[in-house]
N, C-alpha and C. Protein backbone atom coordinates (compact mmCIF):
# COMPACT_ATOMS: atom_id res chain seq x y z
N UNK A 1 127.71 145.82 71.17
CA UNK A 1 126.70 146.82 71.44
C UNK A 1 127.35 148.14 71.85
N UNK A 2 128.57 147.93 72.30
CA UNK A 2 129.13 148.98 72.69
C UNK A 2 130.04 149.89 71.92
N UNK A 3 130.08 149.38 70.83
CA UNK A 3 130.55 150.15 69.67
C UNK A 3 129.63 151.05 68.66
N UNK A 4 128.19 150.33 69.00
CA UNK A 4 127.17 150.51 67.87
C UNK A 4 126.84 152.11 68.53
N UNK A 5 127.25 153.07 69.14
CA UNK A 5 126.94 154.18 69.82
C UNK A 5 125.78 155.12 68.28
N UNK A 6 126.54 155.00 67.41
CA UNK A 6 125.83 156.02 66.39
C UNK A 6 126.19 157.58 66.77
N UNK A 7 126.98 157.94 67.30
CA UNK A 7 127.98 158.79 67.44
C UNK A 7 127.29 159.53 68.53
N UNK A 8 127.01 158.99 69.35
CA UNK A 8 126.17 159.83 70.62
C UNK A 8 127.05 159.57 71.80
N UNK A 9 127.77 160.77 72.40
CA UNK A 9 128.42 160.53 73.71
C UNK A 9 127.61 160.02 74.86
N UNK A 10 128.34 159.66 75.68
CA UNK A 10 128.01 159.50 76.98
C UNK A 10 127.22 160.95 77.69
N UNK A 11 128.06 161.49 77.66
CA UNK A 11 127.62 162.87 78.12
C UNK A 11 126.10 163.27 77.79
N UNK A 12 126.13 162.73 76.25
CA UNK A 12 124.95 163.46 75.58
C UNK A 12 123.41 162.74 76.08
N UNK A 13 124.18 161.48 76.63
CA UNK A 13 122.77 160.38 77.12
C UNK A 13 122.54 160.99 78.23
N UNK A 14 123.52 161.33 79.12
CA UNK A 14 123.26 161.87 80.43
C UNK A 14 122.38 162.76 80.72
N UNK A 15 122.57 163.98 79.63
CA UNK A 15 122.28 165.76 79.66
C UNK A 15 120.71 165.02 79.42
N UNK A 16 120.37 164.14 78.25
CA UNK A 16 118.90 163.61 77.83
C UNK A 16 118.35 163.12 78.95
N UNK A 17 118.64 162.02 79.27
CA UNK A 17 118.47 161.61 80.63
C UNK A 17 117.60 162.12 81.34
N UNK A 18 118.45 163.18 82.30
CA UNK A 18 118.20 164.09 83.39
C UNK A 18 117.08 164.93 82.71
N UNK A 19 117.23 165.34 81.38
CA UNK A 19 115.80 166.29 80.83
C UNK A 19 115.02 165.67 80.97
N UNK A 20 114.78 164.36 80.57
CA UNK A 20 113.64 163.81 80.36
C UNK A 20 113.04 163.46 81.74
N UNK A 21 113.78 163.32 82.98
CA UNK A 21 113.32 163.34 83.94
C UNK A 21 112.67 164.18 84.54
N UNK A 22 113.47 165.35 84.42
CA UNK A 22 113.02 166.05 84.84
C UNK A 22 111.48 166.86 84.50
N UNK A 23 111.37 167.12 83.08
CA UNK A 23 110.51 166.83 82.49
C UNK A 23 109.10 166.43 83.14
N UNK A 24 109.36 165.01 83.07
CA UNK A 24 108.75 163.90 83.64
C UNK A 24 108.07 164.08 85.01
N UNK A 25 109.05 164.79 85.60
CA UNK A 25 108.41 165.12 87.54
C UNK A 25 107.66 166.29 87.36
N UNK A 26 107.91 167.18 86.39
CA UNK A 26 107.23 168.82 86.33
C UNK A 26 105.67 167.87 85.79
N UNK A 27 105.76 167.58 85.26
CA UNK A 27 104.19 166.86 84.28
C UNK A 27 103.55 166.19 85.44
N UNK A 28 104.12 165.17 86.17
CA UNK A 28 103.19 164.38 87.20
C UNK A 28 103.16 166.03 88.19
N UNK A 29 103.97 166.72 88.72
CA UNK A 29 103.44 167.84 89.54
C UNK A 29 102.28 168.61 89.21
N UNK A 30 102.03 169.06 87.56
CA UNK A 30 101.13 169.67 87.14
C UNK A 30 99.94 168.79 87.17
N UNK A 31 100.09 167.75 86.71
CA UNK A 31 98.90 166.85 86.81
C UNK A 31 98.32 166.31 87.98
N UNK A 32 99.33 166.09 89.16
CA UNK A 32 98.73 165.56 90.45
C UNK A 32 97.56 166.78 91.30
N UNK A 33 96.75 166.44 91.75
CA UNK A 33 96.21 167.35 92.63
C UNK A 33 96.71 167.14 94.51
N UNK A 34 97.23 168.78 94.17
CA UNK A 34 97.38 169.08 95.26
C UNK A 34 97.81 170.91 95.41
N UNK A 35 97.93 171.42 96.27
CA UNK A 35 97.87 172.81 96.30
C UNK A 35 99.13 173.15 95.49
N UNK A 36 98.89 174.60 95.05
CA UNK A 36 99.87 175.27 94.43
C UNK A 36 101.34 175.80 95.08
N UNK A 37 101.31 176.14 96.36
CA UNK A 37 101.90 176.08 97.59
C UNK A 37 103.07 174.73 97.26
N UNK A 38 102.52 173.66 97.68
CA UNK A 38 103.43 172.31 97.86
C UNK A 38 104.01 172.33 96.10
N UNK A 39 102.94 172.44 95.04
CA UNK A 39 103.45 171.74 93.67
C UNK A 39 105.07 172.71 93.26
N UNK A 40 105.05 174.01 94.13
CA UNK A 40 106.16 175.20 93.75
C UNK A 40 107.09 174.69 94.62
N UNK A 41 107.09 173.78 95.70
CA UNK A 41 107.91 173.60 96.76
C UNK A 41 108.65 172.46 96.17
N UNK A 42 108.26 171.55 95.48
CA UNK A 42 108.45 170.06 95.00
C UNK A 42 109.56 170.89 93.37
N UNK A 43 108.51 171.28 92.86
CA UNK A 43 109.44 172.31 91.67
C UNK A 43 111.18 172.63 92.40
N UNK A 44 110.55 173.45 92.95
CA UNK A 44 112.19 173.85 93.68
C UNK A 44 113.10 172.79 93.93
N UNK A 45 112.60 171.86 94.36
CA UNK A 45 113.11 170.65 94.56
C UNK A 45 113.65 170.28 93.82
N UNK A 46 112.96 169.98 93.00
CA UNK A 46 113.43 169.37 91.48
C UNK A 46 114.55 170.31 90.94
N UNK A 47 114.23 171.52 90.89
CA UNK A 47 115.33 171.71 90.55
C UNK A 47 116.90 171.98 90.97
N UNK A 48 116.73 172.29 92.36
CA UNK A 48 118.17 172.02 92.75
C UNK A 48 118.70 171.07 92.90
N UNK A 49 118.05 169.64 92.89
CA UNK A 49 118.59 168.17 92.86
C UNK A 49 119.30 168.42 91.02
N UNK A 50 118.48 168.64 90.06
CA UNK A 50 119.13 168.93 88.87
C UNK A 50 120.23 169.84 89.09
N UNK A 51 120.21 170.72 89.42
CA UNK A 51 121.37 171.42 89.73
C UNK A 51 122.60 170.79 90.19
N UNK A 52 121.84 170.15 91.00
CA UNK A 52 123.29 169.42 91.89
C UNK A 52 124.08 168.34 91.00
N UNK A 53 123.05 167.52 90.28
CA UNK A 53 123.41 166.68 89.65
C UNK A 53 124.03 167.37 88.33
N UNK A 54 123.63 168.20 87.57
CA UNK A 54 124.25 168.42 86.57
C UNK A 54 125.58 169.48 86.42
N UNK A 55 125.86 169.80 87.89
CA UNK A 55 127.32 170.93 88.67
C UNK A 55 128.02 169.57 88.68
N UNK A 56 127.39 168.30 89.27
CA UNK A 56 128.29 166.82 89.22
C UNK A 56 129.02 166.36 88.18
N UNK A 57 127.99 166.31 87.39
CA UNK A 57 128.35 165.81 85.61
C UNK A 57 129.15 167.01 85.33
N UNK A 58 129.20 168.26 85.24
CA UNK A 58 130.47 168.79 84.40
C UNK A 58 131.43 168.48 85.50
N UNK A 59 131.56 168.42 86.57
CA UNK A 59 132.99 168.58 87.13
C UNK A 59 133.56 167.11 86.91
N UNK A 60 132.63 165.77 87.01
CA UNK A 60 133.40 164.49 86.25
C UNK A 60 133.56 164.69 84.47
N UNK A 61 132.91 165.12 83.85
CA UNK A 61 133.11 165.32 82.58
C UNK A 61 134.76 166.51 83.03
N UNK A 62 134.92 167.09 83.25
CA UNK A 62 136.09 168.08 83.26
C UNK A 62 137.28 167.65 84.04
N UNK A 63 137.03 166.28 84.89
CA UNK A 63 138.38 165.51 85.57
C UNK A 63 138.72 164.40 83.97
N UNK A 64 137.57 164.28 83.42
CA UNK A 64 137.49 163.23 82.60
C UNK A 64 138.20 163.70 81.40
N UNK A 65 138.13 165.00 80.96
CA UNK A 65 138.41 165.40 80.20
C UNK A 65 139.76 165.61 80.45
N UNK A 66 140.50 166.18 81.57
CA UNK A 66 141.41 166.70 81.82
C UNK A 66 142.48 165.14 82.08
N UNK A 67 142.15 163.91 82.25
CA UNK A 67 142.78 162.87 82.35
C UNK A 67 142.74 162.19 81.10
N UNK A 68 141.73 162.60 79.93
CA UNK A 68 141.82 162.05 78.75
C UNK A 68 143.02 163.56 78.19
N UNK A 69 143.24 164.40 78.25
CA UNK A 69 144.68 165.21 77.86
C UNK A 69 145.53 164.90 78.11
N UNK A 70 146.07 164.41 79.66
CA UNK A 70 147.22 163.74 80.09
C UNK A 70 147.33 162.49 79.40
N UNK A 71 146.60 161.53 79.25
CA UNK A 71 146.73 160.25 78.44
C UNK A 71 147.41 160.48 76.98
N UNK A 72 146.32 161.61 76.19
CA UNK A 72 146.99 161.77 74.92
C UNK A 72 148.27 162.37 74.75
N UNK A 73 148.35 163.16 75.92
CA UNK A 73 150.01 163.87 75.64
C UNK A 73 150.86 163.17 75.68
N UNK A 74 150.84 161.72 77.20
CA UNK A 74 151.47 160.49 77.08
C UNK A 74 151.95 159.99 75.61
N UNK A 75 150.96 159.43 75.21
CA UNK A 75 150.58 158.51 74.17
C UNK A 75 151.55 159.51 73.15
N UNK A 76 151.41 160.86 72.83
CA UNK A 76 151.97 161.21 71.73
C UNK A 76 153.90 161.37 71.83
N UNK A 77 153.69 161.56 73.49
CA UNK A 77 155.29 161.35 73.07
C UNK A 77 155.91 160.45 73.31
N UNK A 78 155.32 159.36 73.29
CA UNK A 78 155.82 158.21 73.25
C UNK A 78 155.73 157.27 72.10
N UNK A 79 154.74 157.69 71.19
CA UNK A 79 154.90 157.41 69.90
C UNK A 79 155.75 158.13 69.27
N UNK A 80 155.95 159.53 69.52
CA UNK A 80 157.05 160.36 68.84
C UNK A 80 158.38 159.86 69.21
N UNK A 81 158.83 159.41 70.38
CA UNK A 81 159.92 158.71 70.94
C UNK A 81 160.09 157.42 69.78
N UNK A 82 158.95 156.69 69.62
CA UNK A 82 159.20 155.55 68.59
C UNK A 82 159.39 155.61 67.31
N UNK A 83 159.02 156.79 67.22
CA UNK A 83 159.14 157.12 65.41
C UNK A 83 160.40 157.60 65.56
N UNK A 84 160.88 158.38 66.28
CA UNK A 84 162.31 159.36 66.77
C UNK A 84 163.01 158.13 66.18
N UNK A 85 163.22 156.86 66.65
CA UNK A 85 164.05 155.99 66.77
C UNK A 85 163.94 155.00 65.32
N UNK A 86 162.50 154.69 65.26
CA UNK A 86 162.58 154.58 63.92
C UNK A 86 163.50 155.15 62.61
N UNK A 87 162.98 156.21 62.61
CA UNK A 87 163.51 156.95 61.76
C UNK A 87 165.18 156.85 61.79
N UNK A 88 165.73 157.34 62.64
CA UNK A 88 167.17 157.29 63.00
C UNK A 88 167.90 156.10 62.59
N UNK A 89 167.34 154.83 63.21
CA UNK A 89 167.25 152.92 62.54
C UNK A 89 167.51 153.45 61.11
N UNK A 90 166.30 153.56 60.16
CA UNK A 90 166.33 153.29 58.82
C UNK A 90 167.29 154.66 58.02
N UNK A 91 167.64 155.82 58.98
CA UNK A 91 168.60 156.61 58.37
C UNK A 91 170.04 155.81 58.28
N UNK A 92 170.10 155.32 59.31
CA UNK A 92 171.58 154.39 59.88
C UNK A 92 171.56 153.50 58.70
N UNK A 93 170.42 152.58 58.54
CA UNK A 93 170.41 151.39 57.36
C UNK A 93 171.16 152.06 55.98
N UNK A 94 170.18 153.21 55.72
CA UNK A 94 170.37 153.72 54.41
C UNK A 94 171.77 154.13 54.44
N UNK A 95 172.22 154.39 55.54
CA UNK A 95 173.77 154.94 54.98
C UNK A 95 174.73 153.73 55.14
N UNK A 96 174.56 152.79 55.66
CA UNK A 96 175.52 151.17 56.23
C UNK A 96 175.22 151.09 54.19
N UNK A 97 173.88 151.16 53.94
CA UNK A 97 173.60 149.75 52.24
C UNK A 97 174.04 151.41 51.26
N UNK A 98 174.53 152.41 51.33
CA UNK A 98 174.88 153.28 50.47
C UNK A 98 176.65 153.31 50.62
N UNK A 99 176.80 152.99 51.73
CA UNK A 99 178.38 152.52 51.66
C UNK A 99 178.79 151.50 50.94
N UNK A 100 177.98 150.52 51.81
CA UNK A 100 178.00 149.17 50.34
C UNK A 100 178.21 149.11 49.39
N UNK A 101 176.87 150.25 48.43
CA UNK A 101 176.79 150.15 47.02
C UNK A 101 177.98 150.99 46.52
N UNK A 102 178.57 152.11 47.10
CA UNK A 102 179.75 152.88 46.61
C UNK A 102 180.95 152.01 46.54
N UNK A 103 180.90 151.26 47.33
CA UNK A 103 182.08 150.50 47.99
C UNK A 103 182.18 149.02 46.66
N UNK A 104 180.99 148.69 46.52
CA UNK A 104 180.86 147.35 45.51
C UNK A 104 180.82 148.41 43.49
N UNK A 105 180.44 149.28 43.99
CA UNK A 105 180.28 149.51 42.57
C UNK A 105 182.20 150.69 42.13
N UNK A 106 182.71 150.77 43.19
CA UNK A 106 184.00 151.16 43.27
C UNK A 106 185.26 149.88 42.44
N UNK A 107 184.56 148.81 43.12
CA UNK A 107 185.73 147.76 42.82
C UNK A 107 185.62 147.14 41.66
């Protein structure tokens, strides 16, 4: 199930999420009866809790991000380290079996 994403981040469920909530509290405010006074006070509310929460989400999205860079920079030079060596291996081979063949097709 956790592969089946359909190319939708995490992030992107989040940002939906929180809209739809939010959303959601403005509609029961408009619809509940009670003074206009309290329904603007509850609004406000709402929205600096969104605020807060969504100043949250970028700064973990931006540690997240910034620890998924360090990982890949890892990862790349340390695959480059393996290919480095690779490569060098099968240069070494090719010249050990080209001595060979000079050497056998000499005699």
């Amino acid at each position: 199930m956790a592969d089946d994403d359909h190319g939708v981040s995490a992030g992107a469920i989040i940002v939906a999420f929180l809209g739809g909530a939010t959303l959601g509290a403005v509609a029961a405010l408009l619809l509940a009866p009670q003074p206009g006074s309290e329904t603007r006070e509850q609004l406000r509310g709402y929205a600096r809790r969104t605020d807060e929460q969504m100043r949250d989400f970028a700064e973990k999205a931006g540690e997240t991000f910034d620890k998924t860079v360090v990982k890949g920079r890892d990862f790349v030079k340390n695959k480059k380290s393996v290919l480095g060596e690779a490569f060098e291996t099968g240069r070494e081979a090719m010249r050990r079996e080209r001595k060979r063949f000079t050497s056998e097709t000499s005699e």
